[in-house]
C-alpha atoms as a PDB file:
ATOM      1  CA  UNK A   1       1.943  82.104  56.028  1.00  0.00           C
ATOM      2  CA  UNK A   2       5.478  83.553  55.192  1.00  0.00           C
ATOM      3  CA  UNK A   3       7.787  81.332  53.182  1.00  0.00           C
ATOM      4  CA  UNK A   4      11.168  83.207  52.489  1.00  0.00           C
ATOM      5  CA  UNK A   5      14.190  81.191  51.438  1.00  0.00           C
ATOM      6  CA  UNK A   6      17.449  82.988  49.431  1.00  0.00           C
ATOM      7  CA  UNK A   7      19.963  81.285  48.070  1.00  0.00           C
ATOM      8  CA  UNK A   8      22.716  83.670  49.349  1.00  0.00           C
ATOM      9  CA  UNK A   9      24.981  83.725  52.327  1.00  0.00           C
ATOM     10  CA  UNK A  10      23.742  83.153  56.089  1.00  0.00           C
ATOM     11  CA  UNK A  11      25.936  86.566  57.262  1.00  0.00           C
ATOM     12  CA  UNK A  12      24.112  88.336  54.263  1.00  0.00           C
ATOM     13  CA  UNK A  13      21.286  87.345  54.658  1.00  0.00           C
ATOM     14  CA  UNK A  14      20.993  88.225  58.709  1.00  0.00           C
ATOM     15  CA  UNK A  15      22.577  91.162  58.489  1.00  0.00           C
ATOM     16  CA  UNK A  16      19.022  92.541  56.487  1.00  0.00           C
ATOM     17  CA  UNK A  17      16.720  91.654  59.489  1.00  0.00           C
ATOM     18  CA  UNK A  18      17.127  93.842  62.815  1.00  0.00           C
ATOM     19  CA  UNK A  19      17.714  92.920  66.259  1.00  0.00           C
ATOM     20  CA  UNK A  20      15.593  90.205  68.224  1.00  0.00           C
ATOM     21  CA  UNK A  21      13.434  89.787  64.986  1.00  0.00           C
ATOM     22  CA  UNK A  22      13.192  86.012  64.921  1.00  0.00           C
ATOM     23  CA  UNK A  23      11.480  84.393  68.058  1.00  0.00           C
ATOM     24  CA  UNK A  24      13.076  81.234  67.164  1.00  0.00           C
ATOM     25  CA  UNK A  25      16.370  80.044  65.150  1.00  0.00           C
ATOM     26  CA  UNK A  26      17.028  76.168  64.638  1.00  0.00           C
ATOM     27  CA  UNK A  27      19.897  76.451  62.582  1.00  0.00           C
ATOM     28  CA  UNK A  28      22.380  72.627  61.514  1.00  0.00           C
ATOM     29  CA  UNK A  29      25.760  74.382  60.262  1.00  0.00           C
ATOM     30  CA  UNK A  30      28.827  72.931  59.393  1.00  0.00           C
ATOM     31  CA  UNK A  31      30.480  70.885  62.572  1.00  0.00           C
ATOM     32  CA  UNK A  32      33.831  71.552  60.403  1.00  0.00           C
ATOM     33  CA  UNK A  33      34.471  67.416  61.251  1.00  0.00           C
ATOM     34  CA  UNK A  34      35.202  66.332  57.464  1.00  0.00           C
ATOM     35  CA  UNK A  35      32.139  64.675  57.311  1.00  0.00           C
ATOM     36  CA  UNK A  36      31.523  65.708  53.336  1.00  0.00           C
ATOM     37  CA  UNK A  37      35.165  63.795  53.135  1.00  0.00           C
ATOM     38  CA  UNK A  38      33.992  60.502  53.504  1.00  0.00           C
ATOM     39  CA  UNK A  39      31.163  58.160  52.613  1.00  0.00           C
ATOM     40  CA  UNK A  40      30.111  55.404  54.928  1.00  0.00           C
ATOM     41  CA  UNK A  41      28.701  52.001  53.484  1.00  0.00           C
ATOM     42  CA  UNK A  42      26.146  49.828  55.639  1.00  0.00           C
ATOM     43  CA  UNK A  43      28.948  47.874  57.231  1.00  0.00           C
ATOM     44  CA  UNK A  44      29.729  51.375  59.296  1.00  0.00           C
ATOM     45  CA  UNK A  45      33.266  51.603  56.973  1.00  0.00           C
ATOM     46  CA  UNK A  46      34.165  55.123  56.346  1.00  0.00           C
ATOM     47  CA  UNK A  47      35.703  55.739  52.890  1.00  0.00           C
ATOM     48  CA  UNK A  48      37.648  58.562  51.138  1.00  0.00           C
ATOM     49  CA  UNK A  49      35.071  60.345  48.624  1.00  0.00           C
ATOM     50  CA  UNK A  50      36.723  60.871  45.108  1.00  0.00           C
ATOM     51  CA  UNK A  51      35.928  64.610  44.340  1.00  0.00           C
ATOM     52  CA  UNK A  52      37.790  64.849  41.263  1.00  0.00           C
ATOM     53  CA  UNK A  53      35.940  61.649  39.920  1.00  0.00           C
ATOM     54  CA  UNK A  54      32.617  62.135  41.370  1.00  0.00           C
ATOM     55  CA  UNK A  55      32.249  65.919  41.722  1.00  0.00           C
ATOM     56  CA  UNK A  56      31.443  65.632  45.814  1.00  0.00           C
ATOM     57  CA  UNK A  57      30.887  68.957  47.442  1.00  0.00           C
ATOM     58  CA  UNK A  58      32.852  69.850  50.073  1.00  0.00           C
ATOM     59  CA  UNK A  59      30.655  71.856  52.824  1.00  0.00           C
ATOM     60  CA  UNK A  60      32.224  70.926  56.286  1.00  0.00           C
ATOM     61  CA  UNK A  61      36.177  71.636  55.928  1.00  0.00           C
ATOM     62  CA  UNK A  62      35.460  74.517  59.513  1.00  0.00           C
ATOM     63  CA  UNK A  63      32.972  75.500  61.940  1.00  0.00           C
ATOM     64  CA  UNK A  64      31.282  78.790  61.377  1.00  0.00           C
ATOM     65  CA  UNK A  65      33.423  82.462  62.390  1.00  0.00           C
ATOM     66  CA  UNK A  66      31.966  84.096  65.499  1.00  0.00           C
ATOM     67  CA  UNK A  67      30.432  86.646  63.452  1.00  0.00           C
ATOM     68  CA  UNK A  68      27.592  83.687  62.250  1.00  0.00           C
ATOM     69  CA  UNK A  69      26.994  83.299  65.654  1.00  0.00           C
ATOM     70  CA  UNK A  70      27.111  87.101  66.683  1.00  0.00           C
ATOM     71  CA  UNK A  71      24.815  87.726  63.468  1.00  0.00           C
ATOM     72  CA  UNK A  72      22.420  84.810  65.060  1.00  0.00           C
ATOM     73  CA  UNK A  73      22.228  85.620  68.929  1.00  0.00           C
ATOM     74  CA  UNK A  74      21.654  89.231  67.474  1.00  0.00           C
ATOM     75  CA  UNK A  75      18.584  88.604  65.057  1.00  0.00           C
ATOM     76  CA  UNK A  76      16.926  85.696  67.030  1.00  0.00           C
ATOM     77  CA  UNK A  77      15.377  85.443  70.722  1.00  0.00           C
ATOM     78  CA  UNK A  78      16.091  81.938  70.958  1.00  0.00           C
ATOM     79  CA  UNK A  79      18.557  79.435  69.043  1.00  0.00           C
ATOM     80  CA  UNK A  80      18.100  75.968  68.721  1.00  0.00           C
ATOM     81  CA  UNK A  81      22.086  74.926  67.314  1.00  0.00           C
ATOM     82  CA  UNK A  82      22.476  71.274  65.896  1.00  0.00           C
ATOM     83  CA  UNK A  83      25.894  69.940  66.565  1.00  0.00           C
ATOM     84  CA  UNK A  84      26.297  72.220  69.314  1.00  0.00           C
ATOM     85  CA  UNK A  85      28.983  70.092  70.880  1.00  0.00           C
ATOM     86  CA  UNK A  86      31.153  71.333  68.319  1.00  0.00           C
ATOM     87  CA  UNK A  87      31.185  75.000  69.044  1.00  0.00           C
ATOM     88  CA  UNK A  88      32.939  75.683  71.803  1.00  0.00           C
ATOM     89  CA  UNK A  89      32.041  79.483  71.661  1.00  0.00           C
ATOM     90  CA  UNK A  90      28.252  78.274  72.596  1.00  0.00           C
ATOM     91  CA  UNK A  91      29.526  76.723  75.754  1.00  0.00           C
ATOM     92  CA  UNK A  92      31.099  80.001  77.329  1.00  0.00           C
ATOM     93  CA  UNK A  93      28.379  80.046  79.748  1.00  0.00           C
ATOM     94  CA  UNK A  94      27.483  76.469  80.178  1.00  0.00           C
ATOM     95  CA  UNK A  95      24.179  75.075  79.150  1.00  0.00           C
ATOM     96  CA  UNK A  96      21.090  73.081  80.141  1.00  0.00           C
ATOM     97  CA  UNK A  97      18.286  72.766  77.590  1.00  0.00           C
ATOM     98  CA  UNK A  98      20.003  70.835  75.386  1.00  0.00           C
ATOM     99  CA  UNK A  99      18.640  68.362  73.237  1.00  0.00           C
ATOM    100  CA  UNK A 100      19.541  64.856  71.946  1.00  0.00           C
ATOM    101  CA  UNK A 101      18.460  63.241  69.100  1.00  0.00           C
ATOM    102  CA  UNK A 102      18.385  59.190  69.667  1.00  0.00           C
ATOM    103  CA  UNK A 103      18.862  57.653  66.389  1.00  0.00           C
ATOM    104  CA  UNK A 104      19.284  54.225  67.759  1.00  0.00           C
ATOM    105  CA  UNK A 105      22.118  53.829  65.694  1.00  0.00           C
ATOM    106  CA  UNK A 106      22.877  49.783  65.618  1.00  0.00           C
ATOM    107  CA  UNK A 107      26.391  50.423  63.579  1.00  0.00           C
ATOM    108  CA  UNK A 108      28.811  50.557  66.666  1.00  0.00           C
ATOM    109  CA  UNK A 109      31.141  53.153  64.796  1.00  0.00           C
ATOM    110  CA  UNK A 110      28.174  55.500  63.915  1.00  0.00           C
ATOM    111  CA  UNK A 111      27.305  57.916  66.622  1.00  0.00           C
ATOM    112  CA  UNK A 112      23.606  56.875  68.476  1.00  0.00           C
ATOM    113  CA  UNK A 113      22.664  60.405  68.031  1.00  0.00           C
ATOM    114  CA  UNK A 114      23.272  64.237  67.727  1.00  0.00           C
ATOM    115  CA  UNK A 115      23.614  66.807  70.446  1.00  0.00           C
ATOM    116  CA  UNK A 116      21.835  70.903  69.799  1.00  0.00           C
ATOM    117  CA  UNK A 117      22.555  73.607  72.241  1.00  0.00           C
ATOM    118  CA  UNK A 118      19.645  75.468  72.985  1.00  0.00           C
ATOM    119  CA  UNK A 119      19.118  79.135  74.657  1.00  0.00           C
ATOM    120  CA  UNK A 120      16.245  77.833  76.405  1.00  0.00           C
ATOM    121  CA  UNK A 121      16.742  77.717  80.148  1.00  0.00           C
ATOM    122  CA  UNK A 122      14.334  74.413  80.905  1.00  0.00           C
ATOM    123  CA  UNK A 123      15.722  70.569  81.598  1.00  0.00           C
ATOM    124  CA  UNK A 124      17.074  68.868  78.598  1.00  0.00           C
ATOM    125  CA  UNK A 125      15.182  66.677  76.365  1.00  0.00           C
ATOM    126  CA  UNK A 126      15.520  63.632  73.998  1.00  0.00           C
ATOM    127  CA  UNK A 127      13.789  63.240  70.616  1.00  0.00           C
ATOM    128  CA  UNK A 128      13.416  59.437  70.405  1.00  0.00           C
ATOM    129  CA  UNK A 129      13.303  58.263  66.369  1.00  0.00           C
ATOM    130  CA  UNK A 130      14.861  55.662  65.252  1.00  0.00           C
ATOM    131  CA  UNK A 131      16.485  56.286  61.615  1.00  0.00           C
ATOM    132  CA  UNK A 132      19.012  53.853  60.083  1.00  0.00           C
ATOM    133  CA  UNK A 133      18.887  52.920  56.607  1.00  0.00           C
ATOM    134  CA  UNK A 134      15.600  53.587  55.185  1.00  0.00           C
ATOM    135  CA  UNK A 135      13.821  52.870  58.236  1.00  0.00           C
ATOM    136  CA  UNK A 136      11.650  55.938  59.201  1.00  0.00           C
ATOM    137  CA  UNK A 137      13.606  58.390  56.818  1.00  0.00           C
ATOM    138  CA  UNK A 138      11.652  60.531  54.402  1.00  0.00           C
ATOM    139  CA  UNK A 139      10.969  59.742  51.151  1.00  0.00           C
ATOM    140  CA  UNK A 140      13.539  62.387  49.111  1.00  0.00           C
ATOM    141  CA  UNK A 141      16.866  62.377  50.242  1.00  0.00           C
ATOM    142  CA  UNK A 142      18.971  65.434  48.938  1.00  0.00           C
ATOM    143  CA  UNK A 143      21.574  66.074  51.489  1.00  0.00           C
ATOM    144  CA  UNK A 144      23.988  63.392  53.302  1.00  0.00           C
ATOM    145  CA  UNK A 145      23.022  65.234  56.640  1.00  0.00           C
ATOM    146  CA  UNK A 146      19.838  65.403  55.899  1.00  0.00           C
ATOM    147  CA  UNK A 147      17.264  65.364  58.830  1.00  0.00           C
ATOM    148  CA  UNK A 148      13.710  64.158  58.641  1.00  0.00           C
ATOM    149  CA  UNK A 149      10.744  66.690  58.359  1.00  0.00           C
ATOM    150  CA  UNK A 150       9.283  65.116  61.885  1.00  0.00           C
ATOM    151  CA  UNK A 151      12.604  66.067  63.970  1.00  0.00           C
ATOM    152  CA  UNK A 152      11.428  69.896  63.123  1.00  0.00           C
ATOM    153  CA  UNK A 153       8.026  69.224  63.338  1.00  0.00           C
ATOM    154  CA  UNK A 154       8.602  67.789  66.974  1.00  0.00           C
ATOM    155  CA  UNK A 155      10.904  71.327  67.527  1.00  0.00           C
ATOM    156  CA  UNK A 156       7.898  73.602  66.661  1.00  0.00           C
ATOM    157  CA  UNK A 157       5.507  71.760  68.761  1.00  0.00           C
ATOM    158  CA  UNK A 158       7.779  71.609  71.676  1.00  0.00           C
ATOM    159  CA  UNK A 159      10.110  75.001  71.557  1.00  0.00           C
ATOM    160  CA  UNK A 160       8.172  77.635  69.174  1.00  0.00           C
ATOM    161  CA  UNK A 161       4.465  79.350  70.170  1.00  0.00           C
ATOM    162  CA  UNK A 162       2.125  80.460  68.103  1.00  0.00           C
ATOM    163  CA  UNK A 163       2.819  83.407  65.794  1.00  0.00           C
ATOM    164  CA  UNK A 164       6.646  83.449  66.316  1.00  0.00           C
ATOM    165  CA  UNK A 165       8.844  83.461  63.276  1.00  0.00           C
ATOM    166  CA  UNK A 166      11.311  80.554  62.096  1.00  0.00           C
ATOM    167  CA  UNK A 167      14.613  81.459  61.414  1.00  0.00           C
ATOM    168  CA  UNK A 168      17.328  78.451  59.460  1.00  0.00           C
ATOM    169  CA  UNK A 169      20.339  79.284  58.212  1.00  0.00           C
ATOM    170  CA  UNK A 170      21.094  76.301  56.474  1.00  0.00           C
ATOM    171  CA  UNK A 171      18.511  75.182  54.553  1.00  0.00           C
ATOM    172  CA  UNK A 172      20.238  72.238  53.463  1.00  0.00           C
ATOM    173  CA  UNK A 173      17.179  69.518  52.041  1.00  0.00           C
ATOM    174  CA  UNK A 174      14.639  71.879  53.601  1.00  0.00           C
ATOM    175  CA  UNK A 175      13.012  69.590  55.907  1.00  0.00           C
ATOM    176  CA  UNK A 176      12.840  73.058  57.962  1.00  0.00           C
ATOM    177  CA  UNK A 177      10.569  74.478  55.350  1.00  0.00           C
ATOM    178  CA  UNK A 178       8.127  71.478  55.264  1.00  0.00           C
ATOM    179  CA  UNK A 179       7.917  71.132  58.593  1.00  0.00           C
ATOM    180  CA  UNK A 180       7.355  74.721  59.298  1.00  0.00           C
ATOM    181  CA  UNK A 181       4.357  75.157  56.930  1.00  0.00           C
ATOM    182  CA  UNK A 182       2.901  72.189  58.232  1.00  0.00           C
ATOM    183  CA  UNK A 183       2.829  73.506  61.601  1.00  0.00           C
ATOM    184  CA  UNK A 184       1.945  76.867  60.520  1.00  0.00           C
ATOM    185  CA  UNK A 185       4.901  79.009  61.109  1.00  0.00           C
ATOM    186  CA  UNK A 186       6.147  82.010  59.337  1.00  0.00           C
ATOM    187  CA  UNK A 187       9.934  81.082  57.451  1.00  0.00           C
ATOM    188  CA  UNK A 188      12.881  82.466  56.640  1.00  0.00           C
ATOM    189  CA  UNK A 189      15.701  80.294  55.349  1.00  0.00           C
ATOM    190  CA  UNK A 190      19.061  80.971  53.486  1.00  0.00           C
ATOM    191  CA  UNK A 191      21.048  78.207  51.369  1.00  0.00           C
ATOM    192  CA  UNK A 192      24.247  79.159  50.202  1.00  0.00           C
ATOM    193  CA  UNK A 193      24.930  75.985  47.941  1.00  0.00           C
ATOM    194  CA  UNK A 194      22.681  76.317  44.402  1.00  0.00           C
ATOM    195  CA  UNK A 195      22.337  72.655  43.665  1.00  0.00           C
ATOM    196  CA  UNK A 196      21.076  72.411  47.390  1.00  0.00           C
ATOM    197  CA  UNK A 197      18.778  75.606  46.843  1.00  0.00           C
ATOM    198  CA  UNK A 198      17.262  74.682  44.162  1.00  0.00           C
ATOM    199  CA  UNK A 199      16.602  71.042  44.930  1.00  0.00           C
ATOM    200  CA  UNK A 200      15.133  72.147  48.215  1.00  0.00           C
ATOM    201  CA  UNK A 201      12.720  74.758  46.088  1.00  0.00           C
ATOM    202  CA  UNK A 202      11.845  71.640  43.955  1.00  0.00           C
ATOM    203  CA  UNK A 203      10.908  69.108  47.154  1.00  0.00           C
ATOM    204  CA  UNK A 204       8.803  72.076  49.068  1.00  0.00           C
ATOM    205  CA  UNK A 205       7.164  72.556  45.990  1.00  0.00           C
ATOM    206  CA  UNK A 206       6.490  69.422  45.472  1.00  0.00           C
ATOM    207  CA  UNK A 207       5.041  68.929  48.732  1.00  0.00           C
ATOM    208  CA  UNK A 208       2.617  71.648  48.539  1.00  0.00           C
ATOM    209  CA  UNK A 209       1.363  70.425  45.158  1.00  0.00           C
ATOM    210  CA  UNK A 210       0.459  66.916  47.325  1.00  0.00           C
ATOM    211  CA  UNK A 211      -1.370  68.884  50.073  1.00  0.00           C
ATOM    212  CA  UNK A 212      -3.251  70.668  46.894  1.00  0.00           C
ATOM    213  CA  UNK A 213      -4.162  66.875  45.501  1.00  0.00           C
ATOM    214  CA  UNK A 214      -5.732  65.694  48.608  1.00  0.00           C
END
């Protein structure tokens, strides 16, 4: 199996593959909603991150420029889009295989779940996993969106086929990565962020060293 990742930028990055190469994209990018502004405690209390104090990364100040998603539609057959809700350019033509992820979020001020926008032209489905606090989260945590290995793992079972190629343009924690080489899928990832990047490298690698001990 194929395990690519770069850490360089998504539009760079596509722009080497040609058209329709990627069966499947399942991309999380930035929903441009401030979230890397705040911090939230368990009482659902959102609170002004001190940057200059703390050295917190800002990562979702906008959404991405229509070229990321021209670059995207233009390499990939299909797109699975987290936070599509946010984009209004994937919404042109409507949409109906969308997906929701319920969270069962108990904090009343936290949303119960996240939305994707999917190409796929089939009824829409719910991934049903709880995860609040450290209930049913995985065990390394690098990225405060970070989503768990067995949301992608429950994407390639349900939206990929075997043989197709995996396409993320966010790497992010690189619960994409695990997940895909569990399942058995070719992968291609970009990570623009080198603290991210790296730390990603460092978890998959780790991971592959635990399959090796058992």
């Amino acid at each position: 199996m194929i395990s690519e990742v770069k850490n360089i930028d998504c539009i760079e990055y596509m722009r080497q593959f040609p058209d329709k190469h990627f069966e499947l994209a399942i991309v999380d990018p930035p929903y441009g909603i401030g979230f890397s502004d705040y911090e939230r405690g368990s009482s659902g209390i959102k609170t002004k991150q001190r940057y200059t104090k703390e050295g917190k990364k800002k990562w979702d100040t906008e959404i991405p420029e229509p070229v990321y998603f021209e670059e995207l539609f233009r390499v990939s057959q299909n797109q699975i889009v987290w936070g599509g809700n946010y984009f209004p350019l994937l919404w042109q033509n409507g949409g109906k295989g969308f997906i929701f992820w319920h969270k069962h979020q108990p904090v009343n001020n936290f949303a119960k779940g996240e939305l994707a926008w999917t190409s796929f032209n089939r009824p829409a489905n719910v991934f049903d996993f709880m995860y609040y606090g450290n209930l049913n989260r995985d065990a390394v945590q690098l990225h405060p969106t970070q989503k768990p290995i067995k949301l992608y793992r429950w994407l390639l079972q349900n939206y990929a086929k075997p043989g197709d190629k995996i396409l993320d343009t966010h790497l992010g924690s690189g619960s994409s990565r695990i997940a895909a080489d569990i399942e058995g899928f070719d992968f291609y990832a970009c990570e623009l962020d080198p603290d991210y990047f790296a730390a990603s490298c460092k978890r998959f690698n780790d991971h592959k060293a635990q399959i090796k001990l058992f």
